[in-house]
N, C-alpha and C. Protein backbone atom coordinates (compact mmCIF):
# COMPACT_ATOMS: atom_id res chain seq x y z
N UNK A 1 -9.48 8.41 -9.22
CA UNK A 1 -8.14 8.34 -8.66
C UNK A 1 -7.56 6.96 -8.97
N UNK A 2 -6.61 7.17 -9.43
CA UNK A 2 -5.65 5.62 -10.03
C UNK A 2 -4.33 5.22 -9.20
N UNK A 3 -5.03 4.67 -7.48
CA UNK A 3 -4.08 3.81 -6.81
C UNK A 3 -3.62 2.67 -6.95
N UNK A 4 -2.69 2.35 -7.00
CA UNK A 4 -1.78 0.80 -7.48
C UNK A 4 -0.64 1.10 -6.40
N UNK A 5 0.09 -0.54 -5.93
CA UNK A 5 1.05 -1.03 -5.53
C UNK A 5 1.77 -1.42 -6.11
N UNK A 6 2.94 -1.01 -6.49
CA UNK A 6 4.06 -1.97 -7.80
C UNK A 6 5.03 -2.04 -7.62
N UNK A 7 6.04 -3.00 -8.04
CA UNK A 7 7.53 -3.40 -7.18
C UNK A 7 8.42 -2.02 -7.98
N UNK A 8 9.07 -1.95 -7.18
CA UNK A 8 9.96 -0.32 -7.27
C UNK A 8 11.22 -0.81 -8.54
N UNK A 9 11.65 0.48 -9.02
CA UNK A 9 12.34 -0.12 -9.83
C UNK A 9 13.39 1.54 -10.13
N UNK A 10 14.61 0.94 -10.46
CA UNK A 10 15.78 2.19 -10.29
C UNK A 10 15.14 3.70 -10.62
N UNK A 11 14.53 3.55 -11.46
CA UNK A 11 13.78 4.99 -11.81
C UNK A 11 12.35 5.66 -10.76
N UNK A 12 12.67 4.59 -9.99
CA UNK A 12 11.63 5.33 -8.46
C UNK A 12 12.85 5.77 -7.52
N UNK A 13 14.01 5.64 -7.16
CA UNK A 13 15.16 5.83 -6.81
C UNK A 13 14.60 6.94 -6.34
N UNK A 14 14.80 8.00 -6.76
CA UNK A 14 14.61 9.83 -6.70
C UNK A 14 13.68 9.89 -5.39
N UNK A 15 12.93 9.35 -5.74
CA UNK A 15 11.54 9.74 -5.36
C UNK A 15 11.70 9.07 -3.85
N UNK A 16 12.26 8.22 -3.44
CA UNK A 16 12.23 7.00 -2.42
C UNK A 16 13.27 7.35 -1.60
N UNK A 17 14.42 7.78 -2.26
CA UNK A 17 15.42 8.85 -1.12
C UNK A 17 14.70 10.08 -0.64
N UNK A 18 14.39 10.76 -1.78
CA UNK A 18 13.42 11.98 -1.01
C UNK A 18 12.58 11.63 -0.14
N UNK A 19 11.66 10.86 -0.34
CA UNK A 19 10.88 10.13 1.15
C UNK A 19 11.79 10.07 1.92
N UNK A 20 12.16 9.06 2.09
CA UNK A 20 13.37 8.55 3.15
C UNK A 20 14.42 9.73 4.16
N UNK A 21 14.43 10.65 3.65
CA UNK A 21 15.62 11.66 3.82
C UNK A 21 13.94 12.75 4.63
N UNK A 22 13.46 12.84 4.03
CA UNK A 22 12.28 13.55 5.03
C UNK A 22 11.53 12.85 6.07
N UNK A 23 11.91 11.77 5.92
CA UNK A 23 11.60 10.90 6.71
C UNK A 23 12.67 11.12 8.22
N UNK A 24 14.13 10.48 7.99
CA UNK A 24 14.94 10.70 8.47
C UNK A 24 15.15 11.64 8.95
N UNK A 25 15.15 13.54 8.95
CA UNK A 25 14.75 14.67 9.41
C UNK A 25 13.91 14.84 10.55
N UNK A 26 12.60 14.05 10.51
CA UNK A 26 11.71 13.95 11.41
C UNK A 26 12.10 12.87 12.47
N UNK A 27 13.13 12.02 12.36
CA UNK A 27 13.51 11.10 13.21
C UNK A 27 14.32 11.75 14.12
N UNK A 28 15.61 12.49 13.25
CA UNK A 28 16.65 13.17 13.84
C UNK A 28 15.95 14.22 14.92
N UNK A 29 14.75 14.62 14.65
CA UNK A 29 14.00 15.70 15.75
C UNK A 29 13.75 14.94 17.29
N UNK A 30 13.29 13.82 16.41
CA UNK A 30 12.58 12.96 17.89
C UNK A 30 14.14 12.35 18.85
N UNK A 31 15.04 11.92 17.85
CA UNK A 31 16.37 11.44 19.11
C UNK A 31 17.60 12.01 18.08
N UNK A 32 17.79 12.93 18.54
CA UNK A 32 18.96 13.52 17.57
C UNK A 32 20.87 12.66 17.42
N UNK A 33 20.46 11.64 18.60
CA UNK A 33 21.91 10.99 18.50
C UNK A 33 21.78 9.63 17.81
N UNK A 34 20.67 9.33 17.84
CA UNK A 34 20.49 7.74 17.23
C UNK A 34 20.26 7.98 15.48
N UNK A 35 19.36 9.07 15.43
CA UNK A 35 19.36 9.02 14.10
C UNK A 35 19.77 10.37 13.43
N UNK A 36 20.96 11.07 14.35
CA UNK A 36 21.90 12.08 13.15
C UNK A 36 21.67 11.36 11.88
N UNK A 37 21.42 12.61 11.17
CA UNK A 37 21.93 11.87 9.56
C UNK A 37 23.66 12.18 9.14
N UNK A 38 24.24 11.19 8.30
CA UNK A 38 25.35 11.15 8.33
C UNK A 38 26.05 11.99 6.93
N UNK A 39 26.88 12.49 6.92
CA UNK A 39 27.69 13.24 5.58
C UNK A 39 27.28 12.81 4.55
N UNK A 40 26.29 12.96 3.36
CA UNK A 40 26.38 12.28 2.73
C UNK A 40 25.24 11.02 2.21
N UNK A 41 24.26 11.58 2.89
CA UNK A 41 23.42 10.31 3.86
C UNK A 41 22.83 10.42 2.29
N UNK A 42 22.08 11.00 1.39
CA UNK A 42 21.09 10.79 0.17
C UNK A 42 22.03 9.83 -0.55
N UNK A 43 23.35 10.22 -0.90
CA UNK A 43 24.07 9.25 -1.88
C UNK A 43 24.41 7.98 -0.95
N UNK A 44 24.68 7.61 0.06
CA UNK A 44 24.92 6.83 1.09
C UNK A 44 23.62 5.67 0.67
N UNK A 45 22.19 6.22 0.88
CA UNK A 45 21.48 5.56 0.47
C UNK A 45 20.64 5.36 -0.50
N UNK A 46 21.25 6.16 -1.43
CA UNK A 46 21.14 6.05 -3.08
C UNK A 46 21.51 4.32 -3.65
N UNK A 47 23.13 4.58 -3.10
CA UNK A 47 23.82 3.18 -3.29
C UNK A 47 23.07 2.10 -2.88
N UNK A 48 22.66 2.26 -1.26
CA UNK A 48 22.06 0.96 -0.79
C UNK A 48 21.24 0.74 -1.32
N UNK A 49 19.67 1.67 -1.68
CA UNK A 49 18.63 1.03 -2.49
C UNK A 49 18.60 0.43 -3.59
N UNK A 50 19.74 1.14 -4.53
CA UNK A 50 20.26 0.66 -5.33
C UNK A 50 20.56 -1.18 -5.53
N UNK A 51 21.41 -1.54 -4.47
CA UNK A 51 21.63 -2.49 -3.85
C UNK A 51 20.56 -3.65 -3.69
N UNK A 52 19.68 -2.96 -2.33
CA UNK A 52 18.51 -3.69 -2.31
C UNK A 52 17.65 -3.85 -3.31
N UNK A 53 17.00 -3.26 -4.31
CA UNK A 53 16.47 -3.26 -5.34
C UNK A 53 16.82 -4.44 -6.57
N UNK A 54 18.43 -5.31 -6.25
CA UNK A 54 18.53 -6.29 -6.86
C UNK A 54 19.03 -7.75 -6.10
N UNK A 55 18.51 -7.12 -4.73
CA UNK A 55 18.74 -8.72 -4.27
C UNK A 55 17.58 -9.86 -4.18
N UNK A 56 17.28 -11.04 -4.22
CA UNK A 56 16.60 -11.63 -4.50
C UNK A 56 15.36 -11.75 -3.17
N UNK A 57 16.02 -11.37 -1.92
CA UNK A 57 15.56 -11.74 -0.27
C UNK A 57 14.69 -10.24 -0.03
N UNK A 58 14.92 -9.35 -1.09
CA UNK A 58 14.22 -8.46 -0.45
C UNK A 58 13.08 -7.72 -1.26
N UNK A 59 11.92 -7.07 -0.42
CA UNK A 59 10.90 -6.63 -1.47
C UNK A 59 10.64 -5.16 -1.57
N UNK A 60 10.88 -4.93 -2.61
CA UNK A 60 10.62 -3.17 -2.08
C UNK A 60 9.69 -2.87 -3.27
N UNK A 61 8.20 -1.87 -2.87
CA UNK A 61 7.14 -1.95 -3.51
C UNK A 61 7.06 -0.15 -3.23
N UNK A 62 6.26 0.85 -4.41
CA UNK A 62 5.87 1.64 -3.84
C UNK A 62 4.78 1.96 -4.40
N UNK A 63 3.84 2.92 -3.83
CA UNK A 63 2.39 2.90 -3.56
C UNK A 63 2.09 4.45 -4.71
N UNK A 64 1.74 4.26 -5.92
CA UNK A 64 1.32 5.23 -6.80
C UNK A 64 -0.03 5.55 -6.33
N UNK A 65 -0.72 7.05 -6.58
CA UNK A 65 -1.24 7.92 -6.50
C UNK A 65 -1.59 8.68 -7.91
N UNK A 66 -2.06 8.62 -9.10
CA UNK A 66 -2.45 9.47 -9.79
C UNK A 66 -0.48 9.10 -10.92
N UNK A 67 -0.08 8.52 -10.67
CA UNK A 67 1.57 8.53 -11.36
C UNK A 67 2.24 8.95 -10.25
N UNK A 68 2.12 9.58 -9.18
CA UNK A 68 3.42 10.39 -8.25
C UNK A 68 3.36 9.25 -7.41
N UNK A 69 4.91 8.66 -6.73
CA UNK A 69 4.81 7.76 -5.74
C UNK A 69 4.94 9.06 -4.32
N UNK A 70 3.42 8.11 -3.35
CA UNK A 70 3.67 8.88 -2.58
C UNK A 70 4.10 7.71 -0.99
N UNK A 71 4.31 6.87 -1.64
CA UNK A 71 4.62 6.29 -0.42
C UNK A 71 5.73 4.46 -0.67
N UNK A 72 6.40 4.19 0.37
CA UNK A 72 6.84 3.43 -0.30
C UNK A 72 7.41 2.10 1.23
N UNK A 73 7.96 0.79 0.58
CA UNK A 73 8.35 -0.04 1.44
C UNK A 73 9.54 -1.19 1.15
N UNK A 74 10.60 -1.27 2.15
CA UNK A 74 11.22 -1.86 1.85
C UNK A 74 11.24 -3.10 2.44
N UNK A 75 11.73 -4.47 2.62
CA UNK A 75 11.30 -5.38 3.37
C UNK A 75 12.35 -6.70 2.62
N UNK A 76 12.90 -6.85 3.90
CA UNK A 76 14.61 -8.13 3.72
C UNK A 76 13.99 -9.52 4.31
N UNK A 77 13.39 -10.38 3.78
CA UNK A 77 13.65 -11.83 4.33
C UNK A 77 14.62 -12.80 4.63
N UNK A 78 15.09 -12.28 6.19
CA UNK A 78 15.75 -13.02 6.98
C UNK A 78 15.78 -14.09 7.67
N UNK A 79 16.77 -14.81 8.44
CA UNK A 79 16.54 -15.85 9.51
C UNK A 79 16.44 -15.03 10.73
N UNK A 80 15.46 -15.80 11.21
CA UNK A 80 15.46 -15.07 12.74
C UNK A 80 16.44 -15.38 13.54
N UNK A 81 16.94 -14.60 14.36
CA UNK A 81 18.00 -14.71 15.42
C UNK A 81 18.08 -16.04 15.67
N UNK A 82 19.51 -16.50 15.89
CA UNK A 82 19.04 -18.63 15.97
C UNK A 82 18.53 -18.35 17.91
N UNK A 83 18.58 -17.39 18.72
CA UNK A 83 18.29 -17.79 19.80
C UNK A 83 16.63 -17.64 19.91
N UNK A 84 16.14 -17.52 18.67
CA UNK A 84 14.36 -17.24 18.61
C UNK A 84 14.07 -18.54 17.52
N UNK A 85 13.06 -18.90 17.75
CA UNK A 85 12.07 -19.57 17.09
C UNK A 85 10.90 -19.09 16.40
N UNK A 86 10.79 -18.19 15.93
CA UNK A 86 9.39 -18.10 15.72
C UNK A 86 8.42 -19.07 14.86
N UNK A 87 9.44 -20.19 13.87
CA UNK A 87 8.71 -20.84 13.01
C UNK A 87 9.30 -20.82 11.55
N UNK A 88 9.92 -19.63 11.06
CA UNK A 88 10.37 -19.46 9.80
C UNK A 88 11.09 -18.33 9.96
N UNK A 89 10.68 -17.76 9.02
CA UNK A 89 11.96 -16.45 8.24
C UNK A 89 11.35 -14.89 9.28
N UNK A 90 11.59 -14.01 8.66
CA UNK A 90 11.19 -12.68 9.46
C UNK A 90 11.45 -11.97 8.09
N UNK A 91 10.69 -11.52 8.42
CA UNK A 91 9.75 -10.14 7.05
C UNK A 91 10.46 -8.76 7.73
N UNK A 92 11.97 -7.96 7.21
CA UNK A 92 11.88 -7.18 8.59
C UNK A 92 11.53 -5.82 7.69
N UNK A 93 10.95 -4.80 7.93
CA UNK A 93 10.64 -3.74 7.29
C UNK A 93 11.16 -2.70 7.83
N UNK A 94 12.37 -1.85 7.71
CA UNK A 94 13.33 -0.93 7.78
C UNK A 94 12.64 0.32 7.23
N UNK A 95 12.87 0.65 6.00
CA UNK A 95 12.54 1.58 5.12
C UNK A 95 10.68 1.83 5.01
N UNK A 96 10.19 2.42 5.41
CA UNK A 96 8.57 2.22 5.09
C UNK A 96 8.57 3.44 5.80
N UNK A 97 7.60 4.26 4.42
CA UNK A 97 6.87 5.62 4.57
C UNK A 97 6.02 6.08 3.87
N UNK A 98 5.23 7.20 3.95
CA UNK A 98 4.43 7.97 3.13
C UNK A 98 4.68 9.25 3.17
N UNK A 99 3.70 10.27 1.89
CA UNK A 99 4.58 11.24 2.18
C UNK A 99 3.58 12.24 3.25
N UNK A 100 1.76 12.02 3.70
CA UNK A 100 1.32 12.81 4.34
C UNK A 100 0.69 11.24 5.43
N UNK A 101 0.91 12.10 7.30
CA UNK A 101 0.42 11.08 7.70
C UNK A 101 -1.49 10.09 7.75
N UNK A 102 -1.58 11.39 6.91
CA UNK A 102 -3.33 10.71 6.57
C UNK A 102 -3.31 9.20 5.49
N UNK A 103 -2.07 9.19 4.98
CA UNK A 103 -2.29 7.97 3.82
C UNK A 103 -1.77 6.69 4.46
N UNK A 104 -1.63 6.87 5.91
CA UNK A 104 -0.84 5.77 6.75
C UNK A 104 -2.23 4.60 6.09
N UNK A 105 -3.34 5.08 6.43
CA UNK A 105 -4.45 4.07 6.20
C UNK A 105 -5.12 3.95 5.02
N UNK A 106 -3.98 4.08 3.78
CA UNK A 106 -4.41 3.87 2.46
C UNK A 106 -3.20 3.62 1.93
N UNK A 107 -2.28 4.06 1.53
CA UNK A 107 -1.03 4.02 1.01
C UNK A 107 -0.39 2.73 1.85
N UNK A 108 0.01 3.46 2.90
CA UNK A 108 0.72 2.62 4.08
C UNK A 108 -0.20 1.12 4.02
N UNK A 109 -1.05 0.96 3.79
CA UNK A 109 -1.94 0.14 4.02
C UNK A 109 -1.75 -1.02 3.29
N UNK A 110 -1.95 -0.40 2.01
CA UNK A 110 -1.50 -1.42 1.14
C UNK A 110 -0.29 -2.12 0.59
N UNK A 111 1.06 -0.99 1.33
CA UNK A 111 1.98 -1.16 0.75
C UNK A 111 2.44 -2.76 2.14
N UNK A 112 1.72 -2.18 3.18
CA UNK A 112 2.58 -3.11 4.13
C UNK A 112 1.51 -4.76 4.08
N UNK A 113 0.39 -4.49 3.20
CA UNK A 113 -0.41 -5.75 3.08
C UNK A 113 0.20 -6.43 2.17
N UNK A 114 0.68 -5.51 0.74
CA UNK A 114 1.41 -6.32 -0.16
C UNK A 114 2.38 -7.15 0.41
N UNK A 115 3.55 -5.72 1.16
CA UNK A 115 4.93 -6.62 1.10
C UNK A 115 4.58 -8.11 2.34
N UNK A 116 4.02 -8.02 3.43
CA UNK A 116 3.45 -9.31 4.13
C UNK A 116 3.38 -10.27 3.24
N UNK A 117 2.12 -10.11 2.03
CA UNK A 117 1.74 -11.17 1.01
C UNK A 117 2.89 -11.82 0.57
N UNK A 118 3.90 -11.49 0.09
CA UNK A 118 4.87 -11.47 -0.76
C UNK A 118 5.91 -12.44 0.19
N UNK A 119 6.06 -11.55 1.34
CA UNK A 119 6.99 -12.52 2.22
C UNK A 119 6.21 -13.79 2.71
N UNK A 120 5.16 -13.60 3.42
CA UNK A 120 4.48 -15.12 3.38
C UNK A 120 4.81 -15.99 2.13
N UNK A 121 4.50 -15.65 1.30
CA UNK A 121 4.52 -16.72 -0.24
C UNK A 121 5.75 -17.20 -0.14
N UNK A 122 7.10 -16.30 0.76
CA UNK A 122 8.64 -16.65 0.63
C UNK A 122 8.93 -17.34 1.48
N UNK A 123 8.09 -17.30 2.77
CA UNK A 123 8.09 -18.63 3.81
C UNK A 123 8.18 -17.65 4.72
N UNK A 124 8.41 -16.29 4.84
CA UNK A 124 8.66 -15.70 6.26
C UNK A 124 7.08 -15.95 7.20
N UNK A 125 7.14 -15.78 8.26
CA UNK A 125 6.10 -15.95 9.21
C UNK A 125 5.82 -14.98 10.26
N UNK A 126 6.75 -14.07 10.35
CA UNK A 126 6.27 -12.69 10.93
C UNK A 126 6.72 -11.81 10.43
N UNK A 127 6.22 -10.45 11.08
CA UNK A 127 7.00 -9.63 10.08
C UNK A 127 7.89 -8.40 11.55
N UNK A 128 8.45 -7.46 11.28
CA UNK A 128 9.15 -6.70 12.38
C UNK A 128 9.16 -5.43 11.70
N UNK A 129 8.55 -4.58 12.16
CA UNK A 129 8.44 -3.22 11.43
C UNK A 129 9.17 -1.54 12.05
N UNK A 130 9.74 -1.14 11.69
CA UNK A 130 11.29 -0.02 12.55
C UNK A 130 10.05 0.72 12.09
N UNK A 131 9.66 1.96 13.49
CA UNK A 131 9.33 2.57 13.98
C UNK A 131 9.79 3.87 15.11
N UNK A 132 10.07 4.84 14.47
CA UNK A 132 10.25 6.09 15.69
C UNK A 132 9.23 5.98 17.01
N UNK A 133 10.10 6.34 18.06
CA UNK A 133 9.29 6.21 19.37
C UNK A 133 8.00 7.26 18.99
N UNK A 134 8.45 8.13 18.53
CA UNK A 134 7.17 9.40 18.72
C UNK A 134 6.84 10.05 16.91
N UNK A 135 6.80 8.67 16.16
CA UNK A 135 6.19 8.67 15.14
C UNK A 135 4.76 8.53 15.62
N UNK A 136 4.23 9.18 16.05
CA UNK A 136 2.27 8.53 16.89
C UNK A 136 1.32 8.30 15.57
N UNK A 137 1.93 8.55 14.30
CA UNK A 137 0.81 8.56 13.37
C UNK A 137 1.27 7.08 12.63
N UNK A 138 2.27 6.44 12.56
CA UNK A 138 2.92 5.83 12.51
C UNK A 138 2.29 4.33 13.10
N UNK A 139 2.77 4.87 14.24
CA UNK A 139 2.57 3.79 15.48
C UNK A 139 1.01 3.36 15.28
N UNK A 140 0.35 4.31 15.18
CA UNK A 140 -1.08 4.24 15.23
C UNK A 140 -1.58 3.14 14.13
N UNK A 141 -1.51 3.49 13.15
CA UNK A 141 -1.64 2.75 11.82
C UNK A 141 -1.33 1.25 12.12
N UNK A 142 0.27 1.36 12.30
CA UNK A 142 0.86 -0.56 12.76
C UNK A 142 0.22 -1.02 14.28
N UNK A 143 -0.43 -0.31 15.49
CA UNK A 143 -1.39 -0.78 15.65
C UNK A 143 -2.69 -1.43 15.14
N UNK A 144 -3.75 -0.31 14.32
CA UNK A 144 -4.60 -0.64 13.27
C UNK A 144 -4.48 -1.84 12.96
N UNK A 145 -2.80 -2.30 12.30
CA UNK A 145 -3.12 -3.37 11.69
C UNK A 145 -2.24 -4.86 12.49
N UNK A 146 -2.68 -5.04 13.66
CA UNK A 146 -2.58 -6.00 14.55
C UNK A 146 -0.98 -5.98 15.03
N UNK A 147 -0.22 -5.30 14.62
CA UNK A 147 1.06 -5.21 15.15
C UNK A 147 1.19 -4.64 16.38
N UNK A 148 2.46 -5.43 17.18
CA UNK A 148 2.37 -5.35 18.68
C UNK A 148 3.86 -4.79 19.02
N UNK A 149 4.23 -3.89 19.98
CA UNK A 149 5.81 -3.72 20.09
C UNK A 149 6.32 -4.82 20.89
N UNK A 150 7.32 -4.80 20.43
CA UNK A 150 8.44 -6.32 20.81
C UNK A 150 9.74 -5.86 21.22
N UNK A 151 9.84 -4.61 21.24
CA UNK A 151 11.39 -3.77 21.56
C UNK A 151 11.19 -2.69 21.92
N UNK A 152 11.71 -1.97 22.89
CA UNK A 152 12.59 -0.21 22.36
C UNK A 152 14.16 -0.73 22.51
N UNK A 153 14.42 0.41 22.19
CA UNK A 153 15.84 0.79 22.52
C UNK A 153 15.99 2.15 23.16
N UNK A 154 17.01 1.93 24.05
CA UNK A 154 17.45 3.44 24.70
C UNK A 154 18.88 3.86 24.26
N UNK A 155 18.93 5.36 24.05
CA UNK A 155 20.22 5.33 23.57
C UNK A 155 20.57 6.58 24.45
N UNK A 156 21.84 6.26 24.74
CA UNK A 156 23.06 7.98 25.59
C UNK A 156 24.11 7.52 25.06
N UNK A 157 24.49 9.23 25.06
CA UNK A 157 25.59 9.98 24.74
C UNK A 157 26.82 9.25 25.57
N UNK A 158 28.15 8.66 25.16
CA UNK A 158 28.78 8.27 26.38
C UNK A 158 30.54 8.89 25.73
């Protein structure tokens, strides 16, 4: 089996919305008002990856399998809120998935060890990883790997 981590590049596009968009489906189940998907939502974030994929602050890597990407990560080096300190930058990871939840601890694994590596080397010093409340396979994994929750959010209809 021929696993590798490699920085994503426009012709993984396809493959990384389709994650993302099945991804998003399974979110919309768990809180259907926070994460409706919106009119439009594949080309919506066609553009953005697009986007992200050439800015200099951000890392987006995805996790090959045999040639098929089955998993993937995106990750923006920011300033932390000026009312926080943590020390440096923030690693924040938005976009991050796989496509079965058994590869959380192989795929997922490596993709979120890389992009860390990568942002450390950039000066960030923590990292912040977006998570569904009742992603449990999810959650489980970014437990596994020493991550702690630091937020929810509650959301109503008003």
């Amino acid at each position: 089996m021929d696993d590798k981590v490699r920085g994503a590049t426009k012709n993984d596009l396809p493959r990384m919305i389709e994650l993302a968009d099945q991804k998003r489906i399974e979110y919309e189940k768990y809180q259907p008002t926070f994460w409706r998907r919106a009119n439009h939502a594949r080309v919506m974030q066609t553009a953005l990856f697009e986007k992200l994929l050439q800015r200099e602050n951000v890392i987006a890597l995805v996790h090959d399998s045999n040639a098929i990407v089955d998993g993937f990560v995106i990750a923006t080096i920011t300033p932390a809120p000026p009312v926080y300190d943590p020390g440096g930058a923030t690693c924040l990871i938005d976009d991050f998935t796989v496509t079965e939840n058994d590869l959380w601890q192989t795929a997922g694994r490596a993709l979120l060890r890389e992009a860390i590596r990568i942002a450390k080397e950039r000066g960030a010093v923590q990292t912040v990883v977006v998570c569904g409340h009742l992603d449990e396979a999810k959650r489980a994994f970014l437990r596994s790997e020493s991550l702690t929750i630091a937020s929810e959010w509650y959301v109503k209809n008003i």
